[in-house]
Protein backbone atom coordinates (compact mmCIF):
# COMPACT_ATOMS: atom_id res chain seq x y z
CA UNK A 1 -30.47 17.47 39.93
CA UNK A 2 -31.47 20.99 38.54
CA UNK A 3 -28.44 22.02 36.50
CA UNK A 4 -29.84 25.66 36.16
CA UNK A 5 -28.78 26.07 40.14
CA UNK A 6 -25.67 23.58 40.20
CA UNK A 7 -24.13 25.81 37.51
CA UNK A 8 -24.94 28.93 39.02
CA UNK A 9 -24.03 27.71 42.28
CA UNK A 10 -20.48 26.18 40.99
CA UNK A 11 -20.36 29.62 39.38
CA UNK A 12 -20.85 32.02 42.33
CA UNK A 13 -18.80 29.90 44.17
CA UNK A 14 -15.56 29.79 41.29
CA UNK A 15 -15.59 33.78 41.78
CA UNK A 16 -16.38 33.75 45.76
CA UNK A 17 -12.92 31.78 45.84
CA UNK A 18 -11.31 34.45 43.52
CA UNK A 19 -12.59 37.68 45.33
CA UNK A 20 -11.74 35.63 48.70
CA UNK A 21 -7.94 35.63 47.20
CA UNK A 22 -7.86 38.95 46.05
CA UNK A 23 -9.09 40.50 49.04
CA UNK A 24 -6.82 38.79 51.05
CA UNK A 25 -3.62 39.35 48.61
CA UNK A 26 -4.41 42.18 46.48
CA UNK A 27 -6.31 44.36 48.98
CA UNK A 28 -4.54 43.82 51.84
CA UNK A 29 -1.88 46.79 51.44
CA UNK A 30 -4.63 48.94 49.90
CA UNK A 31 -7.52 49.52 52.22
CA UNK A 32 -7.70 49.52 55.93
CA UNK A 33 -8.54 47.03 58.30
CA UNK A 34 -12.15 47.53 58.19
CA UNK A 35 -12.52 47.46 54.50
CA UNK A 36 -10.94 44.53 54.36
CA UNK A 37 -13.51 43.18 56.83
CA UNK A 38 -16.19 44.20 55.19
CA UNK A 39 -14.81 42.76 52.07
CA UNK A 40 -14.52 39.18 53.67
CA UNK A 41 -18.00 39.45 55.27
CA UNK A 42 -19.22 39.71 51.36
CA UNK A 43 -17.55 37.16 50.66
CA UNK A 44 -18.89 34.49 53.48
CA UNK A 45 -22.14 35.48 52.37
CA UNK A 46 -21.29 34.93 48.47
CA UNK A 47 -20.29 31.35 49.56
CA UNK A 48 -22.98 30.28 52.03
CA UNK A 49 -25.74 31.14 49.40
CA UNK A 50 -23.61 29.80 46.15
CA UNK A 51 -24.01 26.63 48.83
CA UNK A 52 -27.05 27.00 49.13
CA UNK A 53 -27.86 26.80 45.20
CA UNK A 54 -25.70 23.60 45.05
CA UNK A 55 -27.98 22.69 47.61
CA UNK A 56 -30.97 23.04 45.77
CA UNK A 57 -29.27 21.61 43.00
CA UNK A 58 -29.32 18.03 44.89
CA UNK A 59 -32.74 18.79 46.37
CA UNK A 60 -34.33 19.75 42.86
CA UNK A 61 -36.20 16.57 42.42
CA UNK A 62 -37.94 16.97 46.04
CA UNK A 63 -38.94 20.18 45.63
CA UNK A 64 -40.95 22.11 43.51
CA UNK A 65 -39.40 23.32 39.95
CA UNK A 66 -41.16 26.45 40.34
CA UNK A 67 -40.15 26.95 44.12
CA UNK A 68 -36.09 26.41 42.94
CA UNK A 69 -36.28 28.45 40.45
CA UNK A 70 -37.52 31.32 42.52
CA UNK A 71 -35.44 30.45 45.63
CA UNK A 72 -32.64 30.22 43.23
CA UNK A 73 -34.02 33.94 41.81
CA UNK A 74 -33.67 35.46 45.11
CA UNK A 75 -30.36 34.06 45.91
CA UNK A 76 -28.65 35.22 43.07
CA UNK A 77 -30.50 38.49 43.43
CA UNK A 78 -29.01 38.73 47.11
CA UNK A 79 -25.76 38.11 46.08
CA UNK A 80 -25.63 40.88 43.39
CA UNK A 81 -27.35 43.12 45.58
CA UNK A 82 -25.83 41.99 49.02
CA UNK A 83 -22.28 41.04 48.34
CA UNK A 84 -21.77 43.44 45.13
CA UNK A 85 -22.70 46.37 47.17
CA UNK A 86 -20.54 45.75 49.97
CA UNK A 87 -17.39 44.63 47.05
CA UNK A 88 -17.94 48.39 45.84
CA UNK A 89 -18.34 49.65 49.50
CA UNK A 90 -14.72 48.18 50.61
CA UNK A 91 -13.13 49.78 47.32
CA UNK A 92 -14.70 52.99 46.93
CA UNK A 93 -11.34 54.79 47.97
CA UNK A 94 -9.19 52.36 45.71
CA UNK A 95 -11.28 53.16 43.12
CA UNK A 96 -12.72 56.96 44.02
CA UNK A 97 -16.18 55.87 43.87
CA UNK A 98 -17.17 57.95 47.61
CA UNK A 99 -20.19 59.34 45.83
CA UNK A 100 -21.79 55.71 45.64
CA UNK A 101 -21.87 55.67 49.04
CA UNK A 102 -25.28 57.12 49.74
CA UNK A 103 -26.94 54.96 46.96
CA UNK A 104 -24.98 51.49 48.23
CA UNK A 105 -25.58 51.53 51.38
CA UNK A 106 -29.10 51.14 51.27
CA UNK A 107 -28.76 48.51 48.39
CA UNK A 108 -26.88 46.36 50.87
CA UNK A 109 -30.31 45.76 53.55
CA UNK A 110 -31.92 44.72 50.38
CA UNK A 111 -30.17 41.71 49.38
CA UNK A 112 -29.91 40.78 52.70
CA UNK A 113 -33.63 40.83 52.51
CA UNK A 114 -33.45 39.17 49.11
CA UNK A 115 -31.57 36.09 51.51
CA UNK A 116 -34.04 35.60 54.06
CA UNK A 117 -36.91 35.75 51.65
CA UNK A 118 -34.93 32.70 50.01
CA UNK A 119 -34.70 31.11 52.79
CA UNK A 120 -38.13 31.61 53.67
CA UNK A 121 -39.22 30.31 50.58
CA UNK A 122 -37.30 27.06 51.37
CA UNK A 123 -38.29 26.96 54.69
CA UNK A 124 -42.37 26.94 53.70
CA UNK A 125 -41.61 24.81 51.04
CA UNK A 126 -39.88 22.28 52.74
CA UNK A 127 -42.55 22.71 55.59
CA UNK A 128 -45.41 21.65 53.31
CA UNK A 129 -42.77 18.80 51.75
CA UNK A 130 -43.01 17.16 55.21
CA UNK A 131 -46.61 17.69 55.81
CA UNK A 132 -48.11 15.92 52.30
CA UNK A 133 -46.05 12.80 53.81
């Protein structure tokens, strides 16, 4: 078990649930429909890759330490970039931050690209697991 990536995953996961509950109570009456979708799509993708870190958590001793630790890397990365652009995206007029708008939206593409790369990473890894038996 690789406790690095069980705590971060437990971690991302503790403040997915909390943004999940906010958006869906404190946001509600403040931004429009689509906000609020965008907000909920950011947080989906928060909890499917805090999953995945549990995951690699349990699959630490099968895998690589070096290949976790950068799977884990890119994760988190995605998160931050992915998810805590589109948080700030579904706010900006709750918070008059508009003028973000050209420099987030192109952050956003990135940590989805920060996801599949971690995926990738798992996939080859997992991939050349299955071949060396």
């Amino acid at each position: 078990m690789n406790k690095r990536s069980l705590t971060w995953g437990s971690a991302v996961l503790l403040i997915a649930v909390a943004l999940g509950a906010f958006g869906a109570h404190g946001l509600k009456a403040r931004v429009g429909p689509e906000a609020l979708a965008q907000w909920k799509t950011a947080v989906e993708y928060q909890v499917y890759h805090g999953l995945g870190l549990v995951l690699l958590a349990a699959l630490a001793g099968r895998l690589p330490a070096k290949r976790v630790r950068i799977i884990s890397k890119l994760f988190m990365v995605g998160i931050l970039l992915f998810s805590g652009s589109i948080y700030l995206l579904a706010t900006r007029e709750v918070f008059g931050t508009q003028a973000l708008t050209p420099v987030l939206g192109p952050v956003t593409p990135v940590g989805g690209l920060m996801f599949m790369a971690g995926w990738a990473v798992l996939f080859i890894t997992a991939w050349r697991a299955a071949d060396d038996r």
